[in-house]
Each structure stands twice: as C-alpha cells, then as structure tokens.
N, C-alpha and C. Protein backbone atom coordinates (compact mmCIF):
# COMPACT_ATOMS: atom_id res chain seq x y z
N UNK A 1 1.32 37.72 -222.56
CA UNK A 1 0.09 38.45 -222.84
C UNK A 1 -0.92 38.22 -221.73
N UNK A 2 -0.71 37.03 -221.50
CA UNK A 2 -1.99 36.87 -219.99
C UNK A 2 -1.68 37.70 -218.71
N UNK A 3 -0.82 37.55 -218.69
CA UNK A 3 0.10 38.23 -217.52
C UNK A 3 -0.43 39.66 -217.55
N UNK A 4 -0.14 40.26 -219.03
CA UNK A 4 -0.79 41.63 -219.19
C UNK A 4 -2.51 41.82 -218.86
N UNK A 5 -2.81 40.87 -218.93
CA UNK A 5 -4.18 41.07 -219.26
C UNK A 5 -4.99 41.28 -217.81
N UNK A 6 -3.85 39.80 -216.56
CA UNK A 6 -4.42 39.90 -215.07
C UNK A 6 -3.39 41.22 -214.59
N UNK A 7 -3.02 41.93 -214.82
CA UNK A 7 -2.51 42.94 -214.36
C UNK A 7 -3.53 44.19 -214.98
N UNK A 8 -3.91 44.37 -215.99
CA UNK A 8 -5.09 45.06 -216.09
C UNK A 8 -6.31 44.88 -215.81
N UNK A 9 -6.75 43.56 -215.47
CA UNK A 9 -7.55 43.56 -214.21
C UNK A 9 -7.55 43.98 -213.12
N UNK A 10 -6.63 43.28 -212.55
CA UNK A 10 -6.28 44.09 -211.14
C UNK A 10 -6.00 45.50 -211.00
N UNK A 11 -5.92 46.49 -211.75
CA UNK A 11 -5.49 47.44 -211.84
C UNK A 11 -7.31 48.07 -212.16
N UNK A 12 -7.76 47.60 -212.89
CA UNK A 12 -8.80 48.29 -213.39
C UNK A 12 -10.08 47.47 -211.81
N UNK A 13 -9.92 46.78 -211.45
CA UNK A 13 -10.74 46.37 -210.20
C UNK A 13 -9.96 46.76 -208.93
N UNK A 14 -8.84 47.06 -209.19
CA UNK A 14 -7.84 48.27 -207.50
C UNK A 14 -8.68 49.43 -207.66
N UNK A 15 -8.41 50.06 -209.06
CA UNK A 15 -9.36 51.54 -208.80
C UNK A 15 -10.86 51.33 -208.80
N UNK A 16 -11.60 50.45 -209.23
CA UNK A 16 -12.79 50.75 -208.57
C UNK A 16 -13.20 50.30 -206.84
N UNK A 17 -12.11 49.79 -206.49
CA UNK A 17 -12.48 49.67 -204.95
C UNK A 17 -12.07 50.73 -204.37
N UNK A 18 -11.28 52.00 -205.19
CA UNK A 18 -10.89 53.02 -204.46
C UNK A 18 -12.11 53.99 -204.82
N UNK A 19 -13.25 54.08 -203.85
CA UNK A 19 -14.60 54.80 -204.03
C UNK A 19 -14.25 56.29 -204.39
N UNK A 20 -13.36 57.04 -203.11
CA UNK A 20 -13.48 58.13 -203.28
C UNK A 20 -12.35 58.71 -204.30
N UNK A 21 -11.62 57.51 -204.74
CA UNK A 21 -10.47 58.07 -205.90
C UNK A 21 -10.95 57.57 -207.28
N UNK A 22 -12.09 56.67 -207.40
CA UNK A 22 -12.31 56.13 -208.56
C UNK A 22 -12.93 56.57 -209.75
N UNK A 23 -12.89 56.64 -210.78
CA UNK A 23 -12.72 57.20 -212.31
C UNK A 23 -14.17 56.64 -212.52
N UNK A 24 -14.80 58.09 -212.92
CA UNK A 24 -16.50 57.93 -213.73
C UNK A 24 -16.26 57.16 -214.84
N UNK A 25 -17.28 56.42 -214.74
CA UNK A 25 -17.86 55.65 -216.05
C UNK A 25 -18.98 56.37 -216.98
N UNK A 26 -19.03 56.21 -218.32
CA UNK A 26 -19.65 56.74 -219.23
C UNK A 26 -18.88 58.22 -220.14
N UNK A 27 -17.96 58.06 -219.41
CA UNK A 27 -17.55 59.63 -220.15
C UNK A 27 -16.82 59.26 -221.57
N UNK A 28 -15.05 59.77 -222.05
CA UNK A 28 -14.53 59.18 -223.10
C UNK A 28 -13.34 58.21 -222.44
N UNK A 29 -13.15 57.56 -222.95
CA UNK A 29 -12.31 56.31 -222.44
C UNK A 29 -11.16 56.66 -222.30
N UNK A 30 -10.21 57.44 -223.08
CA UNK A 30 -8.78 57.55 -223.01
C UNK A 30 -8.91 58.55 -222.10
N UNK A 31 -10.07 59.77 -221.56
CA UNK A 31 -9.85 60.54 -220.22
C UNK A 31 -9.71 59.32 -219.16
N UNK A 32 -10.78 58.46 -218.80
CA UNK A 32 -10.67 57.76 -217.85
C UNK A 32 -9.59 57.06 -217.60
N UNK A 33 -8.91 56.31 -218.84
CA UNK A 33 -7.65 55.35 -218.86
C UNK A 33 -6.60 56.37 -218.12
N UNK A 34 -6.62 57.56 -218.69
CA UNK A 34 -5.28 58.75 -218.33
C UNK A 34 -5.57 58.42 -216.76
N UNK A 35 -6.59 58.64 -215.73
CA UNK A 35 -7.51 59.02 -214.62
C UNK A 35 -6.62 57.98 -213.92
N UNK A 36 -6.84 56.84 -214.02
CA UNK A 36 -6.71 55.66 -213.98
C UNK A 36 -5.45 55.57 -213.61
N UNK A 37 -4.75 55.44 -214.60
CA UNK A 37 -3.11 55.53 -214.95
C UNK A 37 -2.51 56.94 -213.77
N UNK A 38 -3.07 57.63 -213.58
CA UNK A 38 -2.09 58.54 -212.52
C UNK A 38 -3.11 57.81 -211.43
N UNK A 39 -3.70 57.41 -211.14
CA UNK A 39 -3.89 57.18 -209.90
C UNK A 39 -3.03 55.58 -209.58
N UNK A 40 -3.35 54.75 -210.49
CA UNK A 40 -2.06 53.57 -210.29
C UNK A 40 -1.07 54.04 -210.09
N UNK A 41 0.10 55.07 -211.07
CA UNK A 41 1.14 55.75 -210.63
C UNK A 41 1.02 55.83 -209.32
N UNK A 42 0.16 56.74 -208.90
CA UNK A 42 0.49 57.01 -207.31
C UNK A 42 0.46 55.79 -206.54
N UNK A 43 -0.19 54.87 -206.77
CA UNK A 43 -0.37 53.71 -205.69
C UNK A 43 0.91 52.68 -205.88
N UNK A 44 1.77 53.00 -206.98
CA UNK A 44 2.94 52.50 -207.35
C UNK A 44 3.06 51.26 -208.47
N UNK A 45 2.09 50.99 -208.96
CA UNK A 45 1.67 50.34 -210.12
C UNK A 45 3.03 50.46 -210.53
N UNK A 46 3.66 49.38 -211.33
CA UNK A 46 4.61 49.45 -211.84
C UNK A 46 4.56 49.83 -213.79
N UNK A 47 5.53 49.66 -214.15
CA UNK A 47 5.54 50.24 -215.63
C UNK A 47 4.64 48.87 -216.56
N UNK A 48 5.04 47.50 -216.36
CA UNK A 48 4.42 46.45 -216.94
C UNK A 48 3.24 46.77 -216.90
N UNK A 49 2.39 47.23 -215.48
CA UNK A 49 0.75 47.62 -215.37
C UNK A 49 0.39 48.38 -216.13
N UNK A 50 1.48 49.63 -215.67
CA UNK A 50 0.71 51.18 -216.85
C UNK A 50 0.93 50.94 -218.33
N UNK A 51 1.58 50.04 -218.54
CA UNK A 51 1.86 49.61 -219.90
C UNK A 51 0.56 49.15 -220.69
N UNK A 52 0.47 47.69 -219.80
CA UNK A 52 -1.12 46.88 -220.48
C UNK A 52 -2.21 47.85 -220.35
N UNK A 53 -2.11 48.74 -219.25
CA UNK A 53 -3.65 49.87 -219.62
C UNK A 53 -3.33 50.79 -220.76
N UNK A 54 -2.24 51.25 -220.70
CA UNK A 54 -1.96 52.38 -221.93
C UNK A 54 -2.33 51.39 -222.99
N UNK A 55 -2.25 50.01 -223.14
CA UNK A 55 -2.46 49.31 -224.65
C UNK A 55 -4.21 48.78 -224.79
N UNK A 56 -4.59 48.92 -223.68
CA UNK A 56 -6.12 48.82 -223.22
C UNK A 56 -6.94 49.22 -224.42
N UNK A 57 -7.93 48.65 -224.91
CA UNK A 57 -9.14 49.61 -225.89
C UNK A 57 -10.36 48.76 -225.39
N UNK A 58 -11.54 49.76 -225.88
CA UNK A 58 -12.70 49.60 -225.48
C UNK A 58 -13.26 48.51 -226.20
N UNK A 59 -14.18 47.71 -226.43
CA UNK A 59 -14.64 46.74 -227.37
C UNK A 59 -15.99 47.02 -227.50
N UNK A 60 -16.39 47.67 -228.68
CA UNK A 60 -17.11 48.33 -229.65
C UNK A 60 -18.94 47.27 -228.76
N UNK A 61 -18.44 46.27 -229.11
CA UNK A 61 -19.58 45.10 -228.86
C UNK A 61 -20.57 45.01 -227.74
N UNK A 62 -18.89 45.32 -226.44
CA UNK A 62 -18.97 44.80 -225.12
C UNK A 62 -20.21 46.25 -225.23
N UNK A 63 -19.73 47.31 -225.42
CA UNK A 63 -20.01 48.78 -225.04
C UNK A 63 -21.80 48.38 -225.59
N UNK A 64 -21.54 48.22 -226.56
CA UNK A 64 -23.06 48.06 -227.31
C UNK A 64 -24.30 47.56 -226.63
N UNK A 65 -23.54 46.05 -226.04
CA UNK A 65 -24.38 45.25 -225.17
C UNK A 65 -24.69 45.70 -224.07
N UNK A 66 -23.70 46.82 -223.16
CA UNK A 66 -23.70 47.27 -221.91
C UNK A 66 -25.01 48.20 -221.74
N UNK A 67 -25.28 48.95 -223.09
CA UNK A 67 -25.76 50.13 -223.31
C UNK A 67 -27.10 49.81 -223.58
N UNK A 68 -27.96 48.88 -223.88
CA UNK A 68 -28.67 48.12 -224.43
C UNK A 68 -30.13 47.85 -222.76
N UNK A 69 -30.62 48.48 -223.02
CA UNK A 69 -31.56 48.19 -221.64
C UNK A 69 -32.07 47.09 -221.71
N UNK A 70 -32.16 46.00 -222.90
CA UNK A 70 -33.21 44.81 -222.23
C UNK A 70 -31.49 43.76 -221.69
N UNK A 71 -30.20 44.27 -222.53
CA UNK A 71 -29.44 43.33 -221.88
C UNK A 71 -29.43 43.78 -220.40
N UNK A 72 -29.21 45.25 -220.03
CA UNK A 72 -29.04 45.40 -218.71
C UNK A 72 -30.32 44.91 -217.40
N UNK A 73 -31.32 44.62 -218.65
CA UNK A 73 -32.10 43.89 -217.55
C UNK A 73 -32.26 42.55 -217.46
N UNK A 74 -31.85 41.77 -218.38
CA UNK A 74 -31.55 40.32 -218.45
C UNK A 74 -30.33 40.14 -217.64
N UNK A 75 -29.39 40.75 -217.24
CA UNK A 75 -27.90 40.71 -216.45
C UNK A 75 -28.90 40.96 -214.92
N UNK A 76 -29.44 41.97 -215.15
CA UNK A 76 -29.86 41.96 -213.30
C UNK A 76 -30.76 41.26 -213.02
N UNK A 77 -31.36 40.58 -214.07
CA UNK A 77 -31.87 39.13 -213.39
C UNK A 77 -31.27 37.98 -213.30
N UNK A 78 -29.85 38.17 -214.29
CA UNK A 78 -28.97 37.21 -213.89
C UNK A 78 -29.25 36.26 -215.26
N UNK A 79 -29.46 36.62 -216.46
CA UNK A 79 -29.67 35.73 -217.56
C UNK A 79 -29.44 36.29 -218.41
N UNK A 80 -28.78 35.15 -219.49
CA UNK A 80 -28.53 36.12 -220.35
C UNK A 80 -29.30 36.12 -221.47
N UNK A 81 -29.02 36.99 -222.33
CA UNK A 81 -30.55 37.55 -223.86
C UNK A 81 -30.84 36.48 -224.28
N UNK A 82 -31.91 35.85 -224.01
CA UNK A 82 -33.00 35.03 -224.82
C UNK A 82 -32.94 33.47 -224.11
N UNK A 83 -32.40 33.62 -222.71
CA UNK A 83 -32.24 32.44 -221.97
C UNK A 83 -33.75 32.49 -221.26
N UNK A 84 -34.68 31.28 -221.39
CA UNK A 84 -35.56 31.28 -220.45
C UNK A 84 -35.83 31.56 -218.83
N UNK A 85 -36.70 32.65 -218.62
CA UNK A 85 -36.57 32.79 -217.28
C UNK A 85 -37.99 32.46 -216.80
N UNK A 86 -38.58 32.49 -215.52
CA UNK A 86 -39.58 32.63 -214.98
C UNK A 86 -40.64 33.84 -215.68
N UNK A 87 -39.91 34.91 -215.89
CA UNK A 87 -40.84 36.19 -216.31
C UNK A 87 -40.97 36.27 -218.03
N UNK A 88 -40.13 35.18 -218.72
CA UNK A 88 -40.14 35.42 -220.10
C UNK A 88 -40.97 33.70 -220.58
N UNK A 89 -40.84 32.80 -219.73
CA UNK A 89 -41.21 31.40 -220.11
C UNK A 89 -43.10 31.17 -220.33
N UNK A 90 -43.34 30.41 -221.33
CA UNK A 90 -45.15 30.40 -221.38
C UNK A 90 -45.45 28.64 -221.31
C-alpha cells in the first residue's frame, strides 16, 4: 500500500511539473484524474501507477480546509489555524 501511495505521488507531482501538459485544478476530480492518467500513459507510467490513481479519492476535509480563506492565509504565512504568529499574538 505505501508503495501505491509514493507512486501516486510521484505521478501526481510528474504532472504538475509538466506546466504546459498539466491538469487544472478546481474543476471535477475524476475529469482531472482521467487528464492525468492519459498523460502518465503517454509518459509510460506503468499499470501499478495508473492503478493507485484510478483508486485515488478526494478527501472531503483536505478539500474543505483548502477552500477555506483564513486557512489559505495561515499556510502562506506558513502557520497553521490558531498557531501564534507575529500578526495574530497580543
């Protein structure tokens, strides 16, 4: 299972270093996964890879938190929700 898991890493961080081949974010997930999956195909990804992405799902939570503007601004300051910073500390 780990094995699966750094192979869908690498697979999901290969296509975003491919700029001008790489799959929009925000749209529906199983378009992008499909996106994804033929473009690994082409780069020769083997079946074990396209496998762990075809078994891939989104996590309801992660998505929640992503979507969330005070987390996305606690991440680009590099802290996370409700950790003391310089701009939140009295």
């Amino acid at each position: 299972m780990r094995l699966r898991v750094e192979i869908l890493a690498a697979l999901v961080f290969g296509a975003l270093a491919w700029p001008a081949a790489a799959q929009e974010c925000g749209g529906d997930f199983e378009a992008w996964k499909q996106g994804v999956a033929a473009e690994a195909k082409a780069a020769g990804v083997g079946a074990v890879g396209l496998d762990a992405l075809e078994a891939a799902t989104i996590d309801q939570k992660v998505l929640a938190r992503d979507r969330d503007p005070e987390e996305a601004a606690a991440a680009a300051e590099g802290a996370p929700e409700g950790e003391a910073t310089p701009q939140n500390a009295s």
